[in-house]
Protein backbone atom coordinates (compact mmCIF):
# COMPACT_ATOMS: atom_id res chain seq x y z
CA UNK A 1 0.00 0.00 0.00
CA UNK A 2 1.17 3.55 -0.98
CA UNK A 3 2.17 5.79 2.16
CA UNK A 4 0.79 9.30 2.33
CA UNK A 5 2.08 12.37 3.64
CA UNK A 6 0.76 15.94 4.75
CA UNK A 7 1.85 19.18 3.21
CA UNK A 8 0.73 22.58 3.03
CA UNK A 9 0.26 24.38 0.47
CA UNK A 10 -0.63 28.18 -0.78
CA UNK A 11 -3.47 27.21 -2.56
CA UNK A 12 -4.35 31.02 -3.95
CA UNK A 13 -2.91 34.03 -2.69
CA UNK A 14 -3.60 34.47 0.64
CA UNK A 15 -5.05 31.04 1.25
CA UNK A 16 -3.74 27.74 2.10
CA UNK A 17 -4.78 23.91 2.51
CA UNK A 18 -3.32 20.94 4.09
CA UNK A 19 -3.05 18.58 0.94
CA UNK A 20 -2.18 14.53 0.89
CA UNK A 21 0.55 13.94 -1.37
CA UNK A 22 2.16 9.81 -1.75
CA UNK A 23 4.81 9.25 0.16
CA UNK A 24 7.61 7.31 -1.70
CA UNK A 25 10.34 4.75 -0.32
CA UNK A 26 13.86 6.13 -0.12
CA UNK A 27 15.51 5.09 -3.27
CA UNK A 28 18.93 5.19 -3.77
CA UNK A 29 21.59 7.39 -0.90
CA UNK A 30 17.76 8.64 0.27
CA UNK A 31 16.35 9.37 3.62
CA UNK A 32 13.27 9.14 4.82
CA UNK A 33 12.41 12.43 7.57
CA UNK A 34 9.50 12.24 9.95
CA UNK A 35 8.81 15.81 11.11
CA UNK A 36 9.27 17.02 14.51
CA UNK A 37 8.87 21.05 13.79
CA UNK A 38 9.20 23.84 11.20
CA UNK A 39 9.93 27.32 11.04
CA UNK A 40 8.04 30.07 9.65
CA UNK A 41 10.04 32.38 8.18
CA UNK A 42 7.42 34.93 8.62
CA UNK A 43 8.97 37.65 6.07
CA UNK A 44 9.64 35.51 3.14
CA UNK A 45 6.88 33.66 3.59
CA UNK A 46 4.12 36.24 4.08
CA UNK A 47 5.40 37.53 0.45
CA UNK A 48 4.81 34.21 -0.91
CA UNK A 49 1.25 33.96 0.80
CA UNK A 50 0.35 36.64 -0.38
CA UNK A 51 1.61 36.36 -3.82
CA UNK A 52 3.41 39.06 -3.87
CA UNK A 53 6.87 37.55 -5.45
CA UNK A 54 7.85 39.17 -8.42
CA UNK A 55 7.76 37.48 -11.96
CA UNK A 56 11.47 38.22 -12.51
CA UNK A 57 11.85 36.17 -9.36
CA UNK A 58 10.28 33.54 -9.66
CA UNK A 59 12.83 30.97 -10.45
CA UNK A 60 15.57 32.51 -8.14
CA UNK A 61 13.10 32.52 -5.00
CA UNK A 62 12.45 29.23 -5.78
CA UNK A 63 13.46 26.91 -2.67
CA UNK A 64 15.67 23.29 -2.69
CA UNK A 65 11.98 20.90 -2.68
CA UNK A 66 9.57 23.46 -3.49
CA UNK A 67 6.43 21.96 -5.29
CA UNK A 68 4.57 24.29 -7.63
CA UNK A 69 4.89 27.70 -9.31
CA UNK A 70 4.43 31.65 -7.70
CA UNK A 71 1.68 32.68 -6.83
CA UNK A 72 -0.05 29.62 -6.58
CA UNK A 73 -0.74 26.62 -6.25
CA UNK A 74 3.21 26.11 -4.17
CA UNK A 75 3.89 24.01 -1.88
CA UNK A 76 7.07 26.51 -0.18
CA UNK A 77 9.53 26.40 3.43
CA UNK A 78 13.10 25.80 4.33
CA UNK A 79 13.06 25.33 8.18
CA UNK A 80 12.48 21.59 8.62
CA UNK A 81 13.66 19.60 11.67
CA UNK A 82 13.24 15.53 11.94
CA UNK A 83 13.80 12.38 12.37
CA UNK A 84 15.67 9.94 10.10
CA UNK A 85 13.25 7.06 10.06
CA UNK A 86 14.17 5.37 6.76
CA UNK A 87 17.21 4.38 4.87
CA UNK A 88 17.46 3.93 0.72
CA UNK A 89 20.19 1.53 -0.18
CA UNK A 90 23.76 2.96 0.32
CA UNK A 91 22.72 5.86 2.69
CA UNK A 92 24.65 5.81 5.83
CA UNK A 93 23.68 3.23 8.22
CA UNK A 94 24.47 6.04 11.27
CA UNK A 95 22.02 8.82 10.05
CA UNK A 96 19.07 6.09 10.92
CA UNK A 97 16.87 7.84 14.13
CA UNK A 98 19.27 11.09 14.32
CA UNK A 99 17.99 14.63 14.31
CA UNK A 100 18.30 16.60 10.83
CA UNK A 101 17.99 19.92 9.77
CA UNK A 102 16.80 20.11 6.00
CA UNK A 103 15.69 22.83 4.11
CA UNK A 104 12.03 21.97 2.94
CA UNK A 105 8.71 23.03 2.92
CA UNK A 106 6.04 22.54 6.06
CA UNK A 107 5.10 18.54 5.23
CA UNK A 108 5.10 15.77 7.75
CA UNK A 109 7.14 13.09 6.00
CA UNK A 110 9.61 13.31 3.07
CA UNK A 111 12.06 11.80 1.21
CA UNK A 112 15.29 13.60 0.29
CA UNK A 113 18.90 12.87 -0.71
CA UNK A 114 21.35 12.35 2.01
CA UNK A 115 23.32 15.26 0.84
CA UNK A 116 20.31 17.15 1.72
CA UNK A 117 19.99 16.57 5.30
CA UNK A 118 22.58 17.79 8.21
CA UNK A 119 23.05 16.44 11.92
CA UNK A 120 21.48 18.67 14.39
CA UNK A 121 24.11 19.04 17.22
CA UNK A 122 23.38 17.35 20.25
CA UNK A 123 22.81 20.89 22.08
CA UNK A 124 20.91 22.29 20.12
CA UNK A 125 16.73 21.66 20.47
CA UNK A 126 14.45 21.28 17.46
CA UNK A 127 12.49 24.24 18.34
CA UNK A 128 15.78 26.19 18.18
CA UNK A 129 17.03 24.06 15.22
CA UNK A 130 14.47 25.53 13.21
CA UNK A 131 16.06 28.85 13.24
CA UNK A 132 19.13 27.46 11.19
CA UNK A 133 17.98 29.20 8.05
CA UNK A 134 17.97 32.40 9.42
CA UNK A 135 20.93 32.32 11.56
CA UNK A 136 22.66 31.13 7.58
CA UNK A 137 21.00 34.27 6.33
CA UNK A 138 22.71 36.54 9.61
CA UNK A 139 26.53 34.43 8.96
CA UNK A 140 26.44 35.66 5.35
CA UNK A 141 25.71 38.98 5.83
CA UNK A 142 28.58 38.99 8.48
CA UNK A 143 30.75 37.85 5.52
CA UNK A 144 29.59 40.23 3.23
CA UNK A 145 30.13 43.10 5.88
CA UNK A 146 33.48 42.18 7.00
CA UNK A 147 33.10 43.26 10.55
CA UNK A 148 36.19 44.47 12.55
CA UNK A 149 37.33 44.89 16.14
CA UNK A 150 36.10 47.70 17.82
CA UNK A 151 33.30 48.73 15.26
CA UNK A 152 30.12 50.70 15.45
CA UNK A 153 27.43 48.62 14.62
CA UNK A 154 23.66 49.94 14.17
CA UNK A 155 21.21 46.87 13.29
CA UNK A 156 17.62 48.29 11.71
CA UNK A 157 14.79 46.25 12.34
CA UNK A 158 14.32 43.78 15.37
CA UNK A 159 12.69 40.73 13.20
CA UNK A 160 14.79 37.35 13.34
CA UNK A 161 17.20 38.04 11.00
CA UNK A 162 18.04 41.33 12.53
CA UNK A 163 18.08 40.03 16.11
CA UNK A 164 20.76 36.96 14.34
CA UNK A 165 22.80 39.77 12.50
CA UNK A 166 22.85 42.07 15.89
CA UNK A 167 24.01 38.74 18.43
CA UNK A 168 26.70 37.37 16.11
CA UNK A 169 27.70 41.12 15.93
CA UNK A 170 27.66 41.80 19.99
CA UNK A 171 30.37 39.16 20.21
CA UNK A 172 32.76 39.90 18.38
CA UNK A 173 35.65 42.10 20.63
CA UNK A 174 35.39 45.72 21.12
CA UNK A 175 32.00 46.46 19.07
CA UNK A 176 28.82 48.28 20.23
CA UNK A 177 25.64 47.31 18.82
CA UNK A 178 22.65 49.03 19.03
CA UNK A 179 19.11 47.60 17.65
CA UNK A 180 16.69 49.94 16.23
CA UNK A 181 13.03 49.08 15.97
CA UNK A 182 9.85 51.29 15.69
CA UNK A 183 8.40 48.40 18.55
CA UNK A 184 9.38 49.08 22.34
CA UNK A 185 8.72 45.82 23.33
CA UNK A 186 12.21 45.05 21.54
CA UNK A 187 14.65 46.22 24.15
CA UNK A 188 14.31 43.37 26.48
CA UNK A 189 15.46 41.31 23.53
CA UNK A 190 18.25 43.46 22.37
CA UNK A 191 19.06 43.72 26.16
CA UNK A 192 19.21 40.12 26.16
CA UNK A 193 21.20 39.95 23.10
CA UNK A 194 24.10 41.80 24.49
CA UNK A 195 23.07 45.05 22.47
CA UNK A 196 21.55 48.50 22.95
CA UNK A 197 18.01 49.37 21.62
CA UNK A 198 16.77 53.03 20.61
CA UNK A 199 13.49 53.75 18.71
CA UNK A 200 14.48 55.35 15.11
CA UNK A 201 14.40 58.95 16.68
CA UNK A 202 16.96 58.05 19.54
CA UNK A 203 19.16 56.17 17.38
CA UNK A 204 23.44 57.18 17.77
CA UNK A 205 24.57 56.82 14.42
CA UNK A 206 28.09 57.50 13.24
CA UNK A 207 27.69 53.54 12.71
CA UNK A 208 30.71 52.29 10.82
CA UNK A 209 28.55 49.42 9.79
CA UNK A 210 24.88 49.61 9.76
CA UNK A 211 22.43 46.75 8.70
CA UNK A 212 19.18 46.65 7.73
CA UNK A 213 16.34 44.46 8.53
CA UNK A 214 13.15 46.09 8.59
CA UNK A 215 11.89 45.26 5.40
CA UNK A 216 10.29 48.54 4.57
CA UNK A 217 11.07 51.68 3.16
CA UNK A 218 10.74 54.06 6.04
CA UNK A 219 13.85 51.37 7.93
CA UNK A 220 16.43 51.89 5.03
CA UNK A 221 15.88 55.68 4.98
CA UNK A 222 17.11 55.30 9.24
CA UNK A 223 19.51 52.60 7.91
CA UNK A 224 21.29 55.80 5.57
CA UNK A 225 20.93 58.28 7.78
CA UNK A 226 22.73 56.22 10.77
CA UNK A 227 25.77 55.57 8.61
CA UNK A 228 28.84 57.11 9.24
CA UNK A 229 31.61 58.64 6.92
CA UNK A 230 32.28 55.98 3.95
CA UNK A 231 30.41 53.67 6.27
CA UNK A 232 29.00 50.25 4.83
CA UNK A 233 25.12 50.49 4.53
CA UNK A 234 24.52 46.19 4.49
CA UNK A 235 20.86 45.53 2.79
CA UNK A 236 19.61 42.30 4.32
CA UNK A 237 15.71 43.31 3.68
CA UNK A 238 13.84 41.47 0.76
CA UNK A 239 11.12 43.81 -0.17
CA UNK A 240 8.98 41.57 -3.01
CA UNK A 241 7.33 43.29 -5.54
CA UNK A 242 6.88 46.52 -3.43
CA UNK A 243 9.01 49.18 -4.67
CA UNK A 244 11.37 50.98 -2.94
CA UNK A 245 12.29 54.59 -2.95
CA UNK A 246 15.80 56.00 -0.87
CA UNK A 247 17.42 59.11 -0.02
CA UNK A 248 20.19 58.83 -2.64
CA UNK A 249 20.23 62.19 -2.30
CA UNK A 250 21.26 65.35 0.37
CA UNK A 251 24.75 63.66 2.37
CA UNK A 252 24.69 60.17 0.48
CA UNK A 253 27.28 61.11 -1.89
CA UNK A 254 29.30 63.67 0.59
CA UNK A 255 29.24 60.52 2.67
CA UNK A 256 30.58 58.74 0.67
CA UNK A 257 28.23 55.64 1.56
CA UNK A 258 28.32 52.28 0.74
CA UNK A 259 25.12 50.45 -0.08
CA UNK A 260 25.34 46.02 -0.47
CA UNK A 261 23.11 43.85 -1.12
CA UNK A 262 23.19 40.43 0.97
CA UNK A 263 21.53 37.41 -0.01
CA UNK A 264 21.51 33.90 1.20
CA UNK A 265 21.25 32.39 -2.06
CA UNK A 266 24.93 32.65 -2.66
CA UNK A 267 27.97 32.51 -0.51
CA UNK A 268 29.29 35.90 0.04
CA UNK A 269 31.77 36.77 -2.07
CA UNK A 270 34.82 36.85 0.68
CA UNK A 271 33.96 33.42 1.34
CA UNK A 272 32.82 31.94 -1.54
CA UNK A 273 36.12 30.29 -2.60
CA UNK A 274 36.24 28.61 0.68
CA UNK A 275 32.92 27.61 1.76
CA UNK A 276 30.22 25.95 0.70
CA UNK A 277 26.86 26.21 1.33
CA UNK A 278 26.64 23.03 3.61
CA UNK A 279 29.47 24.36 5.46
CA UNK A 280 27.66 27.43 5.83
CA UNK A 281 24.30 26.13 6.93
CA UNK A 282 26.76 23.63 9.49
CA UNK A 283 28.13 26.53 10.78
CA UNK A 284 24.66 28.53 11.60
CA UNK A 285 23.77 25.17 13.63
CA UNK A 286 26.34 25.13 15.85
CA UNK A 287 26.08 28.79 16.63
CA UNK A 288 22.38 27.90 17.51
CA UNK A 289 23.66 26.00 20.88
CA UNK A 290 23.39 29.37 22.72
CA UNK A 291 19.80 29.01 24.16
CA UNK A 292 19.11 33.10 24.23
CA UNK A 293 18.31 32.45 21.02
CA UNK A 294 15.28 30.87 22.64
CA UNK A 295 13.56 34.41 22.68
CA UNK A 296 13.32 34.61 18.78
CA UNK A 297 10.50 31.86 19.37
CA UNK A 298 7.11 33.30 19.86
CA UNK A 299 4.99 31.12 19.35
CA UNK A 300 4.15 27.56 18.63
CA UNK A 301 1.18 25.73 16.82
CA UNK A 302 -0.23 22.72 15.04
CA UNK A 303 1.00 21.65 11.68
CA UNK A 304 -3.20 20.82 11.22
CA UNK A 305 -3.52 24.74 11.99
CA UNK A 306 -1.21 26.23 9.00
CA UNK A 307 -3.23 27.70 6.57
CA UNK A 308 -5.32 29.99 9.52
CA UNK A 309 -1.61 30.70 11.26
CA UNK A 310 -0.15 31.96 7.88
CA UNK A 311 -2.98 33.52 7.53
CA UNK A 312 -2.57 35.38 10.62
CA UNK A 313 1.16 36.14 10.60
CA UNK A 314 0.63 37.86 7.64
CA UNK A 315 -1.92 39.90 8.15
CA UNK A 316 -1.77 40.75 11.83
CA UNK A 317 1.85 39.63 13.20
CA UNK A 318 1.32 41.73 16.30
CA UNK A 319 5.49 41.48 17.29
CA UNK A 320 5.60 37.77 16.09
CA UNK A 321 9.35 36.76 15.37
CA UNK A 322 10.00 33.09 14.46
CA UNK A 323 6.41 30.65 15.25
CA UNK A 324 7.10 26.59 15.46
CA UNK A 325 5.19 24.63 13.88
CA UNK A 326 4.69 21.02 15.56
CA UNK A 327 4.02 17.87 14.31
């Protein structure tokens, strides 16, 4: 008899459905992954419930076992943690009942490639262990903004990426961070974080490194306007289809500002000859054993309740960060 397995899907924009799909036996160097939890990555993936990612995007947004095109119908995620439970011929006879981290979409069961799946250290929770996407996300935008000792560091926007970027940031020797948000409720979390908070009109600036997080428009224009002289102005925000418009005007130019782009998709460019991407990912799960990062997690529901909490994140997030999803 054919096994079945649960998925979610967005079945139209701004609506999803838990659909069956069959459930095949791990062929070849395959494993078979019973799901303990998922992350929503509630910025991403309120763009792609709402079908809002562009159609020059498309392909590149596209994630490792998504099912389905943008809008919709797409079956879309990249936080899953499990349970080996199955082994195809020639996979690895130890991987059989360990934790794994593997970047797929919100379904119960799967079957993946070995090569697909990482170990999730021994100290690190699968609540937590869902966060490994994001803390890959904060590492490369470390790379790509080549933090030094001592620096000036001004993090925009408090979400979980932001609150990753800011942490890795507070421990490196000799820097001062300071989170801005538009939310109060954010300093206890920056507070635990090892960092400063100000709203947007207390911020320092000066920053000789300042990135941003908020996602919106009015966050980059505080993201410019903290840097300091030929300061590095580190855009981590994806914005969709939404346009975008920026001071590039007044000091930008007299400032001699820098403005990057970081994305996960590829390996930042100072480390791209010498990591990989599984190295990368590896990486963001060890750094995960710290358990303040416990305070990123919000909430928690039922895999069976998906489509209404998608629905909810991204309408009405009310101060969500990162919400589990258990199986």
């Amino acid at each position: 008899m054919t096994e079945t397995a649960r998925a979610f899907w967005v079945a139209e924009p701004g609506r999803g459905e838990i659909r069956s799909a069959e459930l095949p036996d791990p062929g070849r160097g395959d494993v078979r992954i019973a799901t303990a939890a998922s992350g929503i990555s509630r910025g991403t993936e309120s763009l792609v419930f709402q079908g809002r990612v562009p159609a020059s995007e498309r392909q590149r947004m596209r994630c490792p076992f998504q099912e389905g095109d943008f809008p919709a119908p797409v079956k879309y995620g990249y936080a899953s943690v499990g349970v080996v439970d199955a082994l195809g011929a020639e996979a690895p006879a130890e991987l059989l009942g360990r934790r794994v981290f593997c970047l797929y979409p919100h379904q119960d069961r799967y079957v993946v490639p070995t090569s697909a799946v990482l170990p999730v250290p021994a100290a690190v929770p699968d609540r937590r262990a869902v966060l490994a996407a994001n803390m890959e996300t904060a590492v490369n935008a470390h790379w790509d903004a080549g933090l030094r000792i001592g620096d000036r560091v001004s993090v925009v926007g408090a979400g979980v990426v932001g609150a990753l970027v800011a942490a890795l940031a507070a421990r490196i020797p000799g820097t001062t961070v300071e989170i801005v948000d538009i939310d109060p409720r954010r300093a206890a979390l920056a507070e635990a974080l090892g960092c400063r908070f100000a709203l947007p009109d207390k911020a320092h600036g000066e920053a000789d490194v300042v990135f941003h997080a908020s996602g919106t428009e009015a966050g980059l224009v505080t993201a410019l306007g903290l840097a300091g002289f030929e300061a590095w102005v580190v855009e981590v925000s994806w914005y969709g289809d939404k346009p975008v418009a920026m001071p590039l005007g007044e000091a930008f130019h007299a400032r001699r500002l820098c403005l990057v782009s970081s994305q996960v998709g590829s390996v930042a460019t100072a480390r791209r000859a010498r990591r990989s991407q599984r190295e990368r990912l590896a990486l963001a799960l060890d750094l995960l054993a710290d358990n303040v990062f416990d305070r990123l997690l919000t909430g928690e529901s039922r895999f069976e309740a998906l489509p209404d909490t998608m629905a909810r994140l991204a309408s009405a997030p009310d101060g969500a960060l990162c919400e589990v999803v258990r199986y």
